[in-house]
PDB file of N, CA and C in Angstrom:
ATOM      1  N   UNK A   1       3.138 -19.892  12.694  1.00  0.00           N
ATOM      2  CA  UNK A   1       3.917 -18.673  12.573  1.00  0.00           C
ATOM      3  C   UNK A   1       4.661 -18.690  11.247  1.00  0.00           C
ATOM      4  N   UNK A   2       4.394 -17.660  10.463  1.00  0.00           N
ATOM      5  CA  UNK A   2       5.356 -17.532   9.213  1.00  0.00           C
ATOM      6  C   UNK A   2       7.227 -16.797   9.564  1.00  0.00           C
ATOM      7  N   UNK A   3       7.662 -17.702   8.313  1.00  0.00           N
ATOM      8  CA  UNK A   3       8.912 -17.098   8.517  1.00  0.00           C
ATOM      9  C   UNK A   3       9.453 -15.867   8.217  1.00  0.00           C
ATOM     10  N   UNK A   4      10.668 -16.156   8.754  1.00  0.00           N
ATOM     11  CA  UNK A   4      11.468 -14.957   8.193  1.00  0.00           C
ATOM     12  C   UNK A   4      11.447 -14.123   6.838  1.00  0.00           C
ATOM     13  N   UNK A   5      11.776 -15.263   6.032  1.00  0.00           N
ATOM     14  CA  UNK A   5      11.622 -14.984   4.878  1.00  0.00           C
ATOM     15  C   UNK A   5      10.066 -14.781   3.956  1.00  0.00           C
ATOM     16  N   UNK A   6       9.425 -14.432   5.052  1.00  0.00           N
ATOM     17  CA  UNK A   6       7.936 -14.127   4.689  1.00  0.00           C
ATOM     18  C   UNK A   6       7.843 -13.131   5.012  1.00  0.00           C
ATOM     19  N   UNK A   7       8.113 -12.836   5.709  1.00  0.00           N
ATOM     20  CA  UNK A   7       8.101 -11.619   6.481  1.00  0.00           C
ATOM     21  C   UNK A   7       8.639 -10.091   5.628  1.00  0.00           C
ATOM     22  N   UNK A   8      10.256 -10.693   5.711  1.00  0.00           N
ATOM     23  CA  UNK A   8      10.860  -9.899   4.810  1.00  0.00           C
ATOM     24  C   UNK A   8       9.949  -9.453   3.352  1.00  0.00           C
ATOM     25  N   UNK A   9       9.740 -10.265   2.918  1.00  0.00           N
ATOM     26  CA  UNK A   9       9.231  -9.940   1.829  1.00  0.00           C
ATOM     27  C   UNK A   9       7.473  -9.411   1.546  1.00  0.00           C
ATOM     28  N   UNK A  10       7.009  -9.545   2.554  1.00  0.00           N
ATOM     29  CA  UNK A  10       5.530  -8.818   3.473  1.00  0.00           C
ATOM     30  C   UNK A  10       5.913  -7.505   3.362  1.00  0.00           C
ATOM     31  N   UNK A  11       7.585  -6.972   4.257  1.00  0.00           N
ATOM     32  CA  UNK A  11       7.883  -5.183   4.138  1.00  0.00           C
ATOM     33  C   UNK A  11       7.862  -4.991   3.066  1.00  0.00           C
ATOM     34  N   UNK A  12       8.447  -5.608   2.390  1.00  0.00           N
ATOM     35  CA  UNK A  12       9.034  -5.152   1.415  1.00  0.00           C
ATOM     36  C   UNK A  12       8.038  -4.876  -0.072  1.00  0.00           C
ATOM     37  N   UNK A  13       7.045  -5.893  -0.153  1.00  0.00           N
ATOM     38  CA  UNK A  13       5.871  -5.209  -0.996  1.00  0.00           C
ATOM     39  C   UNK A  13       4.684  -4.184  -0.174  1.00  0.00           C
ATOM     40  N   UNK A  14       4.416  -4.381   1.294  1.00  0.00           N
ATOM     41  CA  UNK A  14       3.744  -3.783   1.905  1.00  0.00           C
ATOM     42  C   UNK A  14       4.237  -2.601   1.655  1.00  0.00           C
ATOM     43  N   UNK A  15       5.302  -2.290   1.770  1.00  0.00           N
ATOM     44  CA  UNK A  15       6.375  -1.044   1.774  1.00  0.00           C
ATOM     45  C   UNK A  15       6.023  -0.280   0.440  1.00  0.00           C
ATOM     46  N   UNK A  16       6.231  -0.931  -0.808  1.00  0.00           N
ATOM     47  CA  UNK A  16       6.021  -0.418  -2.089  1.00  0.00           C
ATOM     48  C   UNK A  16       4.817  -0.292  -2.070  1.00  0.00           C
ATOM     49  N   UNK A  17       3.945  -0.583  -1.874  1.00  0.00           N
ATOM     50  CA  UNK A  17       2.430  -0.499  -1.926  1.00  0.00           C
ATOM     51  C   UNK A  17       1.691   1.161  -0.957  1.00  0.00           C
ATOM     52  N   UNK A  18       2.494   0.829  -0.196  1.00  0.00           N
ATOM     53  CA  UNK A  18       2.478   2.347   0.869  1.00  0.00           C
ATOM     54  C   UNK A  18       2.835   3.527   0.157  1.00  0.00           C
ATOM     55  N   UNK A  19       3.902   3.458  -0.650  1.00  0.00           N
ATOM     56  CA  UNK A  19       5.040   4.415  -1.058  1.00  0.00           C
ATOM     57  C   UNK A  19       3.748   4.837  -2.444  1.00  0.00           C
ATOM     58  N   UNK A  20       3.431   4.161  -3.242  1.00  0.00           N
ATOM     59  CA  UNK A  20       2.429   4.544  -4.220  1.00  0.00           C
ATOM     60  C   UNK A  20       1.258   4.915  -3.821  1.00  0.00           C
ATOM     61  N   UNK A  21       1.163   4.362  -2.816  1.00  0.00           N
ATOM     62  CA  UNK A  21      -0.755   5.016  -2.492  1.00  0.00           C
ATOM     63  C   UNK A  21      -0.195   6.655  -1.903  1.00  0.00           C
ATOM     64  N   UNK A  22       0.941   6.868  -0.915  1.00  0.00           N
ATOM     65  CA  UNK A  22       1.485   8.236  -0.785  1.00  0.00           C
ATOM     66  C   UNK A  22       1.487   9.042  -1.662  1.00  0.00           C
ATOM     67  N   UNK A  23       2.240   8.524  -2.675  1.00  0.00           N
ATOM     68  CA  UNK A  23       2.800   9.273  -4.061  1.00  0.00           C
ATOM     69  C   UNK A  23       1.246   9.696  -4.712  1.00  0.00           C
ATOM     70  N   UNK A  24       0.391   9.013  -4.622  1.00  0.00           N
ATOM     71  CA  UNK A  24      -1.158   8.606  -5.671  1.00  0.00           C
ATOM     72  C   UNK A  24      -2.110   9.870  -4.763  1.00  0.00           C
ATOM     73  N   UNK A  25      -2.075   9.987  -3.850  1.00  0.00           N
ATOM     74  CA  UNK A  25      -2.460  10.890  -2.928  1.00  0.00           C
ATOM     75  C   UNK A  25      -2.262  12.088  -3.127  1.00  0.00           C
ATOM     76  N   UNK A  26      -1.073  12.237  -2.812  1.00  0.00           N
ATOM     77  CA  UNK A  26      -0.204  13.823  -2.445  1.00  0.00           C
ATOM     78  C   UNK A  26      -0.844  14.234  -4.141  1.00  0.00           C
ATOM     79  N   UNK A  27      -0.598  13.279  -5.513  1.00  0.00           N
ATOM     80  CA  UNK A  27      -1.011  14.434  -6.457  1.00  0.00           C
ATOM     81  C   UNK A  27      -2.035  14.622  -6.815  1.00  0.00           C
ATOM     82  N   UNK A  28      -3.367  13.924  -6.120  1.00  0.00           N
ATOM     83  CA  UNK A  28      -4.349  14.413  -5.955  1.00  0.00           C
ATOM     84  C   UNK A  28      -4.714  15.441  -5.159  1.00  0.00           C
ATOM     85  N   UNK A  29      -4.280  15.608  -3.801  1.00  0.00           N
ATOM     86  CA  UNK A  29      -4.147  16.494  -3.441  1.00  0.00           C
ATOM     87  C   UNK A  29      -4.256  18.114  -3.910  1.00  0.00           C
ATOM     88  N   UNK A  30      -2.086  17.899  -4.522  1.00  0.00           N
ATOM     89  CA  UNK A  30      -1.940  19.280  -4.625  1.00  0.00           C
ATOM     90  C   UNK A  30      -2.803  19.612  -6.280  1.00  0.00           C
ATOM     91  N   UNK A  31      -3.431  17.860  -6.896  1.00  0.00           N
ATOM     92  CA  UNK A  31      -4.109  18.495  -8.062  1.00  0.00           C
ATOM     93  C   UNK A  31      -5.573  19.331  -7.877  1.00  0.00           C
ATOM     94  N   UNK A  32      -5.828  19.282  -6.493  1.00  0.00           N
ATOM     95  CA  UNK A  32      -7.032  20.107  -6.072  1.00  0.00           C
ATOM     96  C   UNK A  32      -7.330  21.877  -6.443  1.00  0.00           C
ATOM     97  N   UNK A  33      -5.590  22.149  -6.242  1.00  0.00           N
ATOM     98  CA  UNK A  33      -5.208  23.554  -6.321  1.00  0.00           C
ATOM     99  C   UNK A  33      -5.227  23.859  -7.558  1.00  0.00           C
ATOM    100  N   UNK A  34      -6.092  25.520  -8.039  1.00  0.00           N
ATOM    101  CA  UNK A  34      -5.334  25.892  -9.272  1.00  0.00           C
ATOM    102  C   UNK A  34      -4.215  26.574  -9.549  1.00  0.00           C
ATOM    103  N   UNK A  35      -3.457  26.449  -8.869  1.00  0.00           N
ATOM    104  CA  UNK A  35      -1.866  26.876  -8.564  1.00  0.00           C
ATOM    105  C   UNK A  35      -1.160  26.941  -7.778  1.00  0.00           C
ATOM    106  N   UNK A  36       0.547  26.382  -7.907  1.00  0.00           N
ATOM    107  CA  UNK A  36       1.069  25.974  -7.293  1.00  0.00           C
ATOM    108  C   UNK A  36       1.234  26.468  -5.696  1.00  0.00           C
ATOM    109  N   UNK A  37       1.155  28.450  -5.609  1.00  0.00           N
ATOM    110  CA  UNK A  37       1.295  29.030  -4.289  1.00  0.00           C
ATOM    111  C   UNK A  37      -0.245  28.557  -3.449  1.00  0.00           C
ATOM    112  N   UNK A  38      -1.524  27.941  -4.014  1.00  0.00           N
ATOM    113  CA  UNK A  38      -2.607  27.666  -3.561  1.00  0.00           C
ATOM    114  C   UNK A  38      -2.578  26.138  -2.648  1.00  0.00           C
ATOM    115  N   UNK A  39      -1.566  25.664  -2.833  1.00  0.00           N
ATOM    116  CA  UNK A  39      -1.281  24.168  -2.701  1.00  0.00           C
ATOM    117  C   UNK A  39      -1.234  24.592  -1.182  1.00  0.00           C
ATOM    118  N   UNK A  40      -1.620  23.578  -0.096  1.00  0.00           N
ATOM    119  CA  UNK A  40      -2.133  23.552   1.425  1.00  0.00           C
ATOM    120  C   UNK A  40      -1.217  22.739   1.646  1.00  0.00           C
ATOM    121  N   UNK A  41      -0.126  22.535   1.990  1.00  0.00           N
ATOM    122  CA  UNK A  41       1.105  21.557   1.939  1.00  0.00           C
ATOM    123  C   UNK A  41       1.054  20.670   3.476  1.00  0.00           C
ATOM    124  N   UNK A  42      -0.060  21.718   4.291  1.00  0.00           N
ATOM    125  CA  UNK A  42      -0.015  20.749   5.447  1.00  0.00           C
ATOM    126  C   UNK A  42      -1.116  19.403   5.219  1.00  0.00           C
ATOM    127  N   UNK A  43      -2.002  20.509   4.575  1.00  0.00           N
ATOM    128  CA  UNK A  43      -2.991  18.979   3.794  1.00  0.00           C
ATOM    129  C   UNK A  43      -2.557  17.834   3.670  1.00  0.00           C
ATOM    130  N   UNK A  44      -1.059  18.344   1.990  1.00  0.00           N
ATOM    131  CA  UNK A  44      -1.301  17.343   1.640  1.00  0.00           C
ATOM    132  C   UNK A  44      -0.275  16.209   1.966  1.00  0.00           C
ATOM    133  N   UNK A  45       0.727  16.763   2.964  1.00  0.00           N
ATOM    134  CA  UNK A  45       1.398  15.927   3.855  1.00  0.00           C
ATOM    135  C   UNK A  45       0.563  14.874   5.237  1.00  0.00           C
ATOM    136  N   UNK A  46      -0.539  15.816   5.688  1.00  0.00           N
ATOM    137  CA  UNK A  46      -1.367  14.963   6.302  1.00  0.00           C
ATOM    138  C   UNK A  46      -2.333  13.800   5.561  1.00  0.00           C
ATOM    139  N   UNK A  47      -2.780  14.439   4.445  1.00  0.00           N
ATOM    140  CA  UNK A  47      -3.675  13.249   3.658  1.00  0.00           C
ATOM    141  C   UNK A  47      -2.520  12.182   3.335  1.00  0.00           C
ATOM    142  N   UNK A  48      -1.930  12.278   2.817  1.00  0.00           N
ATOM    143  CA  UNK A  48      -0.451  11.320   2.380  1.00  0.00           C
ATOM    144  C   UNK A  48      -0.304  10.413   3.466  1.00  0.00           C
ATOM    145  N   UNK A  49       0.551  11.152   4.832  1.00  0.00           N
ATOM    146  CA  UNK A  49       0.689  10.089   5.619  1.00  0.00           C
ATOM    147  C   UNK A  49      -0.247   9.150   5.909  1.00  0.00           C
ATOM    148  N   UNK A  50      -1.586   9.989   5.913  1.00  0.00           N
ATOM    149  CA  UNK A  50      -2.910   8.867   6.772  1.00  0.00           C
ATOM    150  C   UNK A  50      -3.110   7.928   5.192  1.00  0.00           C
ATOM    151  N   UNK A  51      -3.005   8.039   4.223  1.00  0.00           N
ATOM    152  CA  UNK A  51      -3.099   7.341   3.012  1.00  0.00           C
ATOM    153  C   UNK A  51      -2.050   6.394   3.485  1.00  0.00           C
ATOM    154  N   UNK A  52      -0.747   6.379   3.419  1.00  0.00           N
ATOM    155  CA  UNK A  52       0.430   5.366   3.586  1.00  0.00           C
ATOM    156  C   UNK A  52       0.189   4.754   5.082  1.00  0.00           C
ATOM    157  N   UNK A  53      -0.407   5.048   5.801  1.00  0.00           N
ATOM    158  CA  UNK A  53      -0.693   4.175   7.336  1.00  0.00           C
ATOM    159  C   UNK A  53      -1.722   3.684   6.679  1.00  0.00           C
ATOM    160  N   UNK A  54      -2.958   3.793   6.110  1.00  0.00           N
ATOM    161  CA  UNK A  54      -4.005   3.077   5.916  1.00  0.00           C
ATOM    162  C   UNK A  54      -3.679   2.076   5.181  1.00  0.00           C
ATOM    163  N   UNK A  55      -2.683   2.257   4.273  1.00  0.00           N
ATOM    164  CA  UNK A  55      -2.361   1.301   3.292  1.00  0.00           C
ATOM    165  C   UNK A  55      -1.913  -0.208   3.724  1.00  0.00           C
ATOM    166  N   UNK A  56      -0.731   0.387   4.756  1.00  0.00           N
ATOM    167  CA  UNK A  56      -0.123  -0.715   5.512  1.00  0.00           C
ATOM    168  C   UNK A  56      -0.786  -1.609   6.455  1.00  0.00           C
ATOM    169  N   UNK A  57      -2.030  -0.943   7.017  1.00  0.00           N
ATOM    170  CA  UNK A  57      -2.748  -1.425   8.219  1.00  0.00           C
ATOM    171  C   UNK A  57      -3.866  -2.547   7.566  1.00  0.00           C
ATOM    172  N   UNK A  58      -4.311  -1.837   6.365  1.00  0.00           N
ATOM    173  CA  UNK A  58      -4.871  -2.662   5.166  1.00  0.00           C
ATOM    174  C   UNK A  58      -3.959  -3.848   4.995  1.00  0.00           C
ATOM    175  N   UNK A  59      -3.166  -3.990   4.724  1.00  0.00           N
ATOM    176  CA  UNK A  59      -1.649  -5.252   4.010  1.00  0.00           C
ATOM    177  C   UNK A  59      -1.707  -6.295   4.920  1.00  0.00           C
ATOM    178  N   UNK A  60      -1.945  -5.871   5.970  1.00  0.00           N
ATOM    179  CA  UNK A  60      -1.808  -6.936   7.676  1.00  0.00           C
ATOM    180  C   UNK A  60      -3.192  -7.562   7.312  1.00  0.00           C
ATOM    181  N   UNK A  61      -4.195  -7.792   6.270  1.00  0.00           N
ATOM    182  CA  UNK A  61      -4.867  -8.769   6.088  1.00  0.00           C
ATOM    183  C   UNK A  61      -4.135  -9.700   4.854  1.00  0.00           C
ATOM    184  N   UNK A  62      -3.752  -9.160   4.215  1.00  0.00           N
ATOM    185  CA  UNK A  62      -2.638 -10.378   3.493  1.00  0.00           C
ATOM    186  C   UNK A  62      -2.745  -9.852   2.389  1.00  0.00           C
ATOM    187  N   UNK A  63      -1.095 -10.314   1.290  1.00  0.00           N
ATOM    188  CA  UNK A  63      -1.118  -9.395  -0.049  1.00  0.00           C
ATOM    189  C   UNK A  63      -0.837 -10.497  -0.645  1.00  0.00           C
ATOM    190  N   UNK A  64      -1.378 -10.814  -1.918  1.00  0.00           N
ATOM    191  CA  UNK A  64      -1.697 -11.584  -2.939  1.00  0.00           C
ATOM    192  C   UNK A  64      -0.201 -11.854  -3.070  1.00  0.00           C
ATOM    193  N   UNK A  65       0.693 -11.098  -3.245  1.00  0.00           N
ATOM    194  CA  UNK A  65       1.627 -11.210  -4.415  1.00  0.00           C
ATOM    195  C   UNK A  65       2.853 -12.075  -3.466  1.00  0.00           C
ATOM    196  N   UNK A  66       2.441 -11.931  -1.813  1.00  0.00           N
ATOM    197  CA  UNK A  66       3.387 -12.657  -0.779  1.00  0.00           C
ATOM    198  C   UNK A  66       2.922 -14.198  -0.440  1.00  0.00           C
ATOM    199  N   UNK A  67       1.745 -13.786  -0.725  1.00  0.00           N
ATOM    200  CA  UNK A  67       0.845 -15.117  -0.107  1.00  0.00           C
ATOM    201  C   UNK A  67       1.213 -16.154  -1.304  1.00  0.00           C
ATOM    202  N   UNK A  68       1.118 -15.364  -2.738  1.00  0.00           N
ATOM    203  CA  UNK A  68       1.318 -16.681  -3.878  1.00  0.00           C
ATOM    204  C   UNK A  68       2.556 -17.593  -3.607  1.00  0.00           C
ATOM    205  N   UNK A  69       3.749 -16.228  -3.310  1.00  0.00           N
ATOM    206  CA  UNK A  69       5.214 -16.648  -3.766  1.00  0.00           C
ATOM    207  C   UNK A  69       5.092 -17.694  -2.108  1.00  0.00           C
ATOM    208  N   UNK A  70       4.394 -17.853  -0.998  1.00  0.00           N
ATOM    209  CA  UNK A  70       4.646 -18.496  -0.052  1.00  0.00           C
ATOM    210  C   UNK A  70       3.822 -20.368  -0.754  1.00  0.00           C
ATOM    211  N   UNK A  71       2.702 -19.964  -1.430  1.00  0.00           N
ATOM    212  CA  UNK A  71       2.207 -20.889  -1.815  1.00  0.00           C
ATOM    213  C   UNK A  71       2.564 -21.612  -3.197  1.00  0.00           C
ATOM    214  N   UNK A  72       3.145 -20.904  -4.022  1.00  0.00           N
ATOM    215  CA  UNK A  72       3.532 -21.471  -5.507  1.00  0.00           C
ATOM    216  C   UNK A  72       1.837 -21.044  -6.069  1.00  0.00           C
ATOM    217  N   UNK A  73       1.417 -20.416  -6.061  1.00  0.00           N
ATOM    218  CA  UNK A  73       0.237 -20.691  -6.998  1.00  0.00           C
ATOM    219  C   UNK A  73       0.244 -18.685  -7.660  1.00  0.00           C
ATOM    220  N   UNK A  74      -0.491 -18.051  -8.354  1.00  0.00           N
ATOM    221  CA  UNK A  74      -0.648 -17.138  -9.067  1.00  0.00           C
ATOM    222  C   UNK A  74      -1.349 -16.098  -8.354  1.00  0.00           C
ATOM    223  N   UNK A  75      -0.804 -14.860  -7.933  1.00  0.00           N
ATOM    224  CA  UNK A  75      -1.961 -13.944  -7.161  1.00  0.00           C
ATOM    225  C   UNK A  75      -3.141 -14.154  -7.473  1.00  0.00           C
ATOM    226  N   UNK A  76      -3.887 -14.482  -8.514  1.00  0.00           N
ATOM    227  CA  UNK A  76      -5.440 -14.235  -8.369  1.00  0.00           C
ATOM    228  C   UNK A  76      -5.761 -15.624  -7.937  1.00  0.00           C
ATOM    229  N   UNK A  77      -5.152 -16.798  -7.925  1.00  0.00           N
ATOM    230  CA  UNK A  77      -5.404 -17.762  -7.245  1.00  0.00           C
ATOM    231  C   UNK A  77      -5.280 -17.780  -6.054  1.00  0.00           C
ATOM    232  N   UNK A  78      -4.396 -17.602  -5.555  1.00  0.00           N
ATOM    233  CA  UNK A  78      -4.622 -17.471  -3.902  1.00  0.00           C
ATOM    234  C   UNK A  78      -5.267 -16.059  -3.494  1.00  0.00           C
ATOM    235  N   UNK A  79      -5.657 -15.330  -3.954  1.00  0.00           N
ATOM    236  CA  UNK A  79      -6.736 -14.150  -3.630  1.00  0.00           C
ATOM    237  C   UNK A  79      -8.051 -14.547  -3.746  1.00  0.00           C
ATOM    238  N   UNK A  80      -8.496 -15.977  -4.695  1.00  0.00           N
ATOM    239  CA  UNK A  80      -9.662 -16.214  -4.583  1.00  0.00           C
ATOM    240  C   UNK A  80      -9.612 -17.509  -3.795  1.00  0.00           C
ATOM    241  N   UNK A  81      -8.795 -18.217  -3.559  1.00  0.00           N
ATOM    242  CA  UNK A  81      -8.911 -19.173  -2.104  1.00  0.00           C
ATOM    243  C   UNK A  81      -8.970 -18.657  -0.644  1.00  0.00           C
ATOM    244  N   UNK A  82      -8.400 -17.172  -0.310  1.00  0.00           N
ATOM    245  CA  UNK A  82      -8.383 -16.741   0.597  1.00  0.00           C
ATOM    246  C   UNK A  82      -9.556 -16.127   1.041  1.00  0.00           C
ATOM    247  N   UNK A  83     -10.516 -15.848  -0.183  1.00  0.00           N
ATOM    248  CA  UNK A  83     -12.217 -15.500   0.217  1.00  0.00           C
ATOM    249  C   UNK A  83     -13.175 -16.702   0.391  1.00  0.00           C
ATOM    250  N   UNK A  84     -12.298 -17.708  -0.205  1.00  0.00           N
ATOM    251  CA  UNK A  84     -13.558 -19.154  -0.057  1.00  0.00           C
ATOM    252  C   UNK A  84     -13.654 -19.595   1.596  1.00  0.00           C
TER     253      UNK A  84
END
């Protein structure tokens, strides 16, 4: 079982990682429209959320940047031990 302090810090990039794939979304989205009254806002609140749940549900296999700081070694090092 990992700790606390793994954990914490799991939300907390999982979290930022969510928040950009949202953000990365929504302006694709409303960049679909050729103007602003054309924008489908239920769209692009629905594509968004299911983007930021996918993101997170994705993370629960493990994020480089938590796994290093638990191990001392460099995200792309423990991203390529975790496929061996």
């Amino acid at each position: 079982m990992k700790n606390k302090e793994y954990w914490l810090k799991w939300i907390k990039k999982a979290g930022v990682r969510a928040i950009k794939t949202v953000a990365q979304t929504a302006i694709a989205t409303i960049g679909t429209s050729m103007v602003m009254s054309e924008v489908n806002w239920a769209v692009v609140g629905s594509a968004s959320l299911l983007a930021g749940i996918l993101s997170l549900l994705t993370s629960l296999k493990g994020l480089p940047e938590v796994e290093s700081a638990a191990t001392g070694t460099s995200g792309i090092t423990a991203e390529k031990e975790s496929e061996e």
